[in-house]
Each structure stands twice: as C-alpha cells, then as structure tokens.
N, C-alpha and C. Protein backbone atom coordinates (compact mmCIF):
# COMPACT_ATOMS: atom_id res chain seq x y z
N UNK A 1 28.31 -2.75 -1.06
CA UNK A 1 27.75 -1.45 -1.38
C UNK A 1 26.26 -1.47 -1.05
N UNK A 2 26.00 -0.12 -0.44
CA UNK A 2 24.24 -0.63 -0.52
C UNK A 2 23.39 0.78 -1.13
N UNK A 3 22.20 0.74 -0.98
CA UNK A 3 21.60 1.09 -2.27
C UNK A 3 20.40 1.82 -1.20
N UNK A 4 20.36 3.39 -1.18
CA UNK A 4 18.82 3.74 -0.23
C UNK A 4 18.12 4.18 -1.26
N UNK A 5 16.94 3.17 -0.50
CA UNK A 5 15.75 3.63 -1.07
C UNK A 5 14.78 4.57 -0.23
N UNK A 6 14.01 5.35 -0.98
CA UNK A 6 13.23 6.36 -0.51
C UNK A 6 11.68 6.08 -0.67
N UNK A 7 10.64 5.70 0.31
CA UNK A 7 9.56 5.21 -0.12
C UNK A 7 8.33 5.92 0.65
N UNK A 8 7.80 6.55 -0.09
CA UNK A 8 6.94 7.84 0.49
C UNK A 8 5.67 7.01 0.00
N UNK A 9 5.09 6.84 1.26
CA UNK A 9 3.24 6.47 0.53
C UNK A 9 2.78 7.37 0.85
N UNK A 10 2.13 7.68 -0.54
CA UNK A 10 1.16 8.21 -0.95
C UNK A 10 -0.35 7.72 -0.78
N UNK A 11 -1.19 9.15 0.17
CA UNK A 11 -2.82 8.92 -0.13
C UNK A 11 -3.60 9.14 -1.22
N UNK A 12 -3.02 8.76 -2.51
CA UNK A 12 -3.62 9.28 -3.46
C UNK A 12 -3.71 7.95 -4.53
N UNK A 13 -4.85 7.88 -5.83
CA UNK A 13 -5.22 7.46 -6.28
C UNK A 13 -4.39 7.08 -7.60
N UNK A 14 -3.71 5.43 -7.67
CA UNK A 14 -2.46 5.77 -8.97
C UNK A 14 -3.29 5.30 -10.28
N UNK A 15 -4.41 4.86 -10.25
CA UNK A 15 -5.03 4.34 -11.20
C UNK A 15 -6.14 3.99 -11.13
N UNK A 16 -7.45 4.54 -12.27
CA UNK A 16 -8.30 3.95 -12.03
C UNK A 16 -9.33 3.05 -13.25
N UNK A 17 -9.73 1.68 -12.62
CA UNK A 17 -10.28 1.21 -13.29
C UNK A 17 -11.24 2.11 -14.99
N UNK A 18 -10.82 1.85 -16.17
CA UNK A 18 -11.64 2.35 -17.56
C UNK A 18 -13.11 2.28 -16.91
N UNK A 19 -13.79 1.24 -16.51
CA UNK A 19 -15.05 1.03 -16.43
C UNK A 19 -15.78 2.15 -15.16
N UNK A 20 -14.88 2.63 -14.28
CA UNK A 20 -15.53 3.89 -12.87
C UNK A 20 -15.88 4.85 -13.82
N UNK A 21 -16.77 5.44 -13.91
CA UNK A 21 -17.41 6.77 -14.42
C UNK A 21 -16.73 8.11 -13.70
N UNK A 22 -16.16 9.15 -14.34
CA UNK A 22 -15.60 10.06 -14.09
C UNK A 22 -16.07 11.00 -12.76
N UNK A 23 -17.30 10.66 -12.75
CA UNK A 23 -18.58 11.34 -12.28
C UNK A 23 -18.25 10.74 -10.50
N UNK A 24 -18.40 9.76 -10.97
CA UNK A 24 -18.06 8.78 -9.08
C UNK A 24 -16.70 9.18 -8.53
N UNK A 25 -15.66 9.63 -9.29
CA UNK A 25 -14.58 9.50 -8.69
C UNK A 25 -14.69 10.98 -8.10
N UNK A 26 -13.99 11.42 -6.41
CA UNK A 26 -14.09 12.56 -6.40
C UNK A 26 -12.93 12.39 -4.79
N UNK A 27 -12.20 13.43 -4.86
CA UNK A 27 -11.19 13.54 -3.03
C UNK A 27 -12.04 13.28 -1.88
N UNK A 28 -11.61 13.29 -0.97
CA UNK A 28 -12.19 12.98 0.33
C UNK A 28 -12.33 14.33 1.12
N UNK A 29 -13.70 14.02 1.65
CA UNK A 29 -13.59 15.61 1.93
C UNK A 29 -14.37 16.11 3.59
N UNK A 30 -14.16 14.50 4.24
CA UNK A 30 -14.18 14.43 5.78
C UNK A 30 -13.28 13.24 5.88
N UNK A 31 -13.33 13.32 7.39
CA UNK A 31 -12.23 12.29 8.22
C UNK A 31 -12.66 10.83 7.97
N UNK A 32 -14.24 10.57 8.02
CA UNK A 32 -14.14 9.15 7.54
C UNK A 32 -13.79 8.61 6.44
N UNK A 33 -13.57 9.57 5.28
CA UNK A 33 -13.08 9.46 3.90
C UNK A 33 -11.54 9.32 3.92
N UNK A 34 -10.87 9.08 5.00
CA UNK A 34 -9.33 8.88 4.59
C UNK A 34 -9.01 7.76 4.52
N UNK A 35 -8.04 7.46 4.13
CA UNK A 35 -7.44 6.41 4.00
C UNK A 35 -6.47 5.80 4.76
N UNK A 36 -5.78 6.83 5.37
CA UNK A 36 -4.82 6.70 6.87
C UNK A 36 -5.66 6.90 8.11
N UNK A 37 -5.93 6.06 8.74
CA UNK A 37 -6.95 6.25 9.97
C UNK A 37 -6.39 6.09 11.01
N UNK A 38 -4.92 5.62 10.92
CA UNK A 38 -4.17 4.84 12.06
C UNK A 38 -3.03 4.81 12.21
N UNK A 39 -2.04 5.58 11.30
CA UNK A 39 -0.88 5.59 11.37
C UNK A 39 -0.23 6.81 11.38
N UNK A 40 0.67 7.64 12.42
CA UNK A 40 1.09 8.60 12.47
C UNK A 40 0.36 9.96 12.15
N UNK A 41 -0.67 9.62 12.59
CA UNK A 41 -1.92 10.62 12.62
C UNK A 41 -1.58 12.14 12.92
N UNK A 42 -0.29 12.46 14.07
CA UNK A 42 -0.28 13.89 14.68
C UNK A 42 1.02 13.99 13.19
N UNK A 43 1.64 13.54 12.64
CA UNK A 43 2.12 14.01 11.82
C UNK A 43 1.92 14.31 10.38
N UNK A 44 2.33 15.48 9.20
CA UNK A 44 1.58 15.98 8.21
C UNK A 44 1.82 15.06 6.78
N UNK A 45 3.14 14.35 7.25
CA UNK A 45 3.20 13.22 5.93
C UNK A 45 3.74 12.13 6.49
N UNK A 46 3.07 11.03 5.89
CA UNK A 46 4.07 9.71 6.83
C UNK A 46 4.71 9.13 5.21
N UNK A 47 5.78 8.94 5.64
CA UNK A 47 7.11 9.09 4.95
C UNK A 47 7.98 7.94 5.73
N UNK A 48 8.73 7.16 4.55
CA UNK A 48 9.64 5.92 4.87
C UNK A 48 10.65 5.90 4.53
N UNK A 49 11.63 6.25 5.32
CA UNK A 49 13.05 6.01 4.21
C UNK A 49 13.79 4.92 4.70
N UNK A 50 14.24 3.70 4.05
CA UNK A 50 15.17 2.50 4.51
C UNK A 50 16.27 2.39 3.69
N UNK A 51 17.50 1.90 3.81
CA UNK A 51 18.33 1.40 3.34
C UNK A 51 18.30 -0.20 3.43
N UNK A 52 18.35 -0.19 1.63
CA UNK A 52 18.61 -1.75 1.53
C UNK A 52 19.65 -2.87 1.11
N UNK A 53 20.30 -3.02 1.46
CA UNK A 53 21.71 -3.89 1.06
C UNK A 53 21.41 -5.00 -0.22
N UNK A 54 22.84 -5.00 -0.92
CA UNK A 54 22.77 -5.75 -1.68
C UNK A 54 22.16 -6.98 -1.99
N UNK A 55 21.02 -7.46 -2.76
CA UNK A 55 20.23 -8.79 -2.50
C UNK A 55 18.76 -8.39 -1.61
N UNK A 56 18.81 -7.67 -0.87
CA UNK A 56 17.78 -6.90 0.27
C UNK A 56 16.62 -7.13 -0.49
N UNK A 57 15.18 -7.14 -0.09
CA UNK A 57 14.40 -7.30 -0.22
C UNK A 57 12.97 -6.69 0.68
N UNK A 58 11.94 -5.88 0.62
CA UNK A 58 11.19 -5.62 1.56
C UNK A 58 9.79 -5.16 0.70
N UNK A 59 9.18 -5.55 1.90
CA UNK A 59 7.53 -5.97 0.89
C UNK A 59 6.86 -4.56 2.18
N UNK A 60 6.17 -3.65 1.00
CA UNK A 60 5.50 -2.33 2.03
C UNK A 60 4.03 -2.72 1.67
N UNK A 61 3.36 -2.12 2.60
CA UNK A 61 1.85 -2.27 2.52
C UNK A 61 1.65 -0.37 1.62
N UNK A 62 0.39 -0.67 0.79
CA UNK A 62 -0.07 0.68 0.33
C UNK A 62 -1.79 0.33 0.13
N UNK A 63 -2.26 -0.41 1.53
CA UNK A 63 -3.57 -0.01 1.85
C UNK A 63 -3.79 0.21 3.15
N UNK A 64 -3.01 0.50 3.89
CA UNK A 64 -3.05 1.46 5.24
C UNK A 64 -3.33 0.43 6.37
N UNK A 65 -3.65 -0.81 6.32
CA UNK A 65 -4.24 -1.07 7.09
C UNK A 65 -3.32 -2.59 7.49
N UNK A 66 -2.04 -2.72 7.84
CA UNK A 66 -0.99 -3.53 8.34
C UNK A 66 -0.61 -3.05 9.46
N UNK A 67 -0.92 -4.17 10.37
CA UNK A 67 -0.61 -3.96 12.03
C UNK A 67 1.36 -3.44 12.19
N UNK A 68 2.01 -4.02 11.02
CA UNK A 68 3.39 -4.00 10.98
C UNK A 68 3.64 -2.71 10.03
N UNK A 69 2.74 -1.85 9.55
CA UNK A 69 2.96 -0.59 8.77
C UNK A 69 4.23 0.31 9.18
N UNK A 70 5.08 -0.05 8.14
CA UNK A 70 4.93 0.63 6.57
C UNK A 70 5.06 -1.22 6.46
N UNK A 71 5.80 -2.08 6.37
CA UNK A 71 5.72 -3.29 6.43
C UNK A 71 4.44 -3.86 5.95
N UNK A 72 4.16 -4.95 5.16
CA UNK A 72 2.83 -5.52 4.58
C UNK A 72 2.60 -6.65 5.48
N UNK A 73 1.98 -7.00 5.95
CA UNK A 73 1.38 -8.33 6.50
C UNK A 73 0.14 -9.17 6.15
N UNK A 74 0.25 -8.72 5.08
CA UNK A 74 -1.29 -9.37 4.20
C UNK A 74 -2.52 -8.97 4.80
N UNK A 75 -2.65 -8.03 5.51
CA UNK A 75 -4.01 -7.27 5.46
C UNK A 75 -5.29 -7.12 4.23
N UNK A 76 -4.20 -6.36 3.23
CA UNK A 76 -4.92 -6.13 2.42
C UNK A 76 -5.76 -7.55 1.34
N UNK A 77 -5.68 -8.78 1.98
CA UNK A 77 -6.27 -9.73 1.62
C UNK A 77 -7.71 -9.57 1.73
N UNK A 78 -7.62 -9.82 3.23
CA UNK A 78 -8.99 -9.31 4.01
C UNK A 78 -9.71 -8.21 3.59
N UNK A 79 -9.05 -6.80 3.29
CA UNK A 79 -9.90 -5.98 2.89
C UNK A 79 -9.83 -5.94 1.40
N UNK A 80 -9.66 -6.63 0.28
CA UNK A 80 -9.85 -6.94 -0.88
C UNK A 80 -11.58 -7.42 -1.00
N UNK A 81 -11.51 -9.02 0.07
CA UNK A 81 -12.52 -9.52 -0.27
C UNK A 81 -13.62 -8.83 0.22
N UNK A 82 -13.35 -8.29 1.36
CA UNK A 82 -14.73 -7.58 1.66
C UNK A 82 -15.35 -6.35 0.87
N UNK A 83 -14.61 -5.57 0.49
CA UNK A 83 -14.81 -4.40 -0.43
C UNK A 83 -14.58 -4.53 -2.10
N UNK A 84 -14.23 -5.96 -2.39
CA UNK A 84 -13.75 -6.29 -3.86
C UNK A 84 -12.56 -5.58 -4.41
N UNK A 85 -12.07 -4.60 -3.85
CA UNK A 85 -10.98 -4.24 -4.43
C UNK A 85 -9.39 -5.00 -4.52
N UNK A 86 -8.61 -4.41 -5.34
CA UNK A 86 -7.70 -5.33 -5.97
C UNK A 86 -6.16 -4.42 -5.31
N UNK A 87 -5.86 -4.02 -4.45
CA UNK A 87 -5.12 -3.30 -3.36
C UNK A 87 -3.86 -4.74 -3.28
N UNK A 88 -2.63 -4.08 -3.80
CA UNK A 88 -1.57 -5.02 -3.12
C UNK A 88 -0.33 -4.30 -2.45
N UNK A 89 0.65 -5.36 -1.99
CA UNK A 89 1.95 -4.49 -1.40
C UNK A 89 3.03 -3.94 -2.51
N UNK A 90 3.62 -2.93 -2.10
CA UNK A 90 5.15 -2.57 -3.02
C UNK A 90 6.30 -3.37 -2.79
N UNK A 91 6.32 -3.87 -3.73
CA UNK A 91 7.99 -4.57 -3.37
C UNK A 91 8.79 -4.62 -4.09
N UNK A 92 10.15 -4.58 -3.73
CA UNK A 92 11.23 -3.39 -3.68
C UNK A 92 12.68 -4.47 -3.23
N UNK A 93 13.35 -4.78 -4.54
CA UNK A 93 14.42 -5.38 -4.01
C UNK A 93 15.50 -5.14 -4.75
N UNK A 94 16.64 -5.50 -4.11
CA UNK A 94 17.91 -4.77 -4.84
C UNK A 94 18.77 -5.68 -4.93
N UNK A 95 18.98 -5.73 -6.75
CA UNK A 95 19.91 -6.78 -7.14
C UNK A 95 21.24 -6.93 -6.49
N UNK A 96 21.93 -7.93 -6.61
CA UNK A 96 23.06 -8.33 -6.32
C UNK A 96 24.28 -7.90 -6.64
C-alpha cells in the first residue's frame, strides 16, 4: 500500500525566535528580499507532490538554496554558519 504525501513549501515565516523584537520582523517587499531566488521562478507557487511507499523516506530542503531542490543536500549548513541561523530539512517518512 502506499501513502501520498503532499508537500507545499512555503515562503513564509513558521516561527520566530521570543528574543526578535516585533518591530524588526516585517514581509519582503523587493526582489532581493525573497527567499526563492532560484527555483521555478516563471511559476506562481512551487509546489511538491510525491508518493511514498511503505518504509519510504525523503529529506526536503526549506531554505531554498539545494542544488537538488525540493530534495535537501545540506546546503543549509553553509548558510546557517554564515548568517547564524538555525534553518533545517523536512523529513517525512512512512511507517511500515
């Protein structure tokens, strides 16, 4: 039997640190402010849908910036340390 999953990344913000001041946080409101700079750009939502078989397993990136996107390839290592942020992959597996 297998099991679809539906995995829509989202450009939006799921949490934010208690200590950011309300004041700093604010949308993006030019092109260098996005967060998708590189992936399916002429289209209006980039959107993933896979099917995963029993036992299946798959690791997604949700900081935009994986040469193998939607796929994680540890990018977001690299841009952790340089920017300090704490950005990891979704992963998504389906019991047996």
């Amino acid at each position: 039997m297998q099991t679809v999953f539906a995995v829509a990344l989202l450009a939006s913000v799921a949490s934010v640190p208690a200590f950011v001041p309300s004041s700093s946080i604010r949308a993006p409101t030019h092109l260098s402010e996005r967060i998708n700079n590189k992936i399916d750009l002429e289209s209006p939502k980039v959107a993933t849908m896979e099917t995963l078989p029993a036992g299946g397993k798959k690791v997604y990136c949700r900081c935009w910036k994986s040469a193998t996107f939607p796929l994680c390839n540890g990018a977001h290592v690299k841009h952790n340390e340089e920017v300090g942020d704490n950005v990891g992959p979704l992963i998504v597996s389906v019991e047996k």
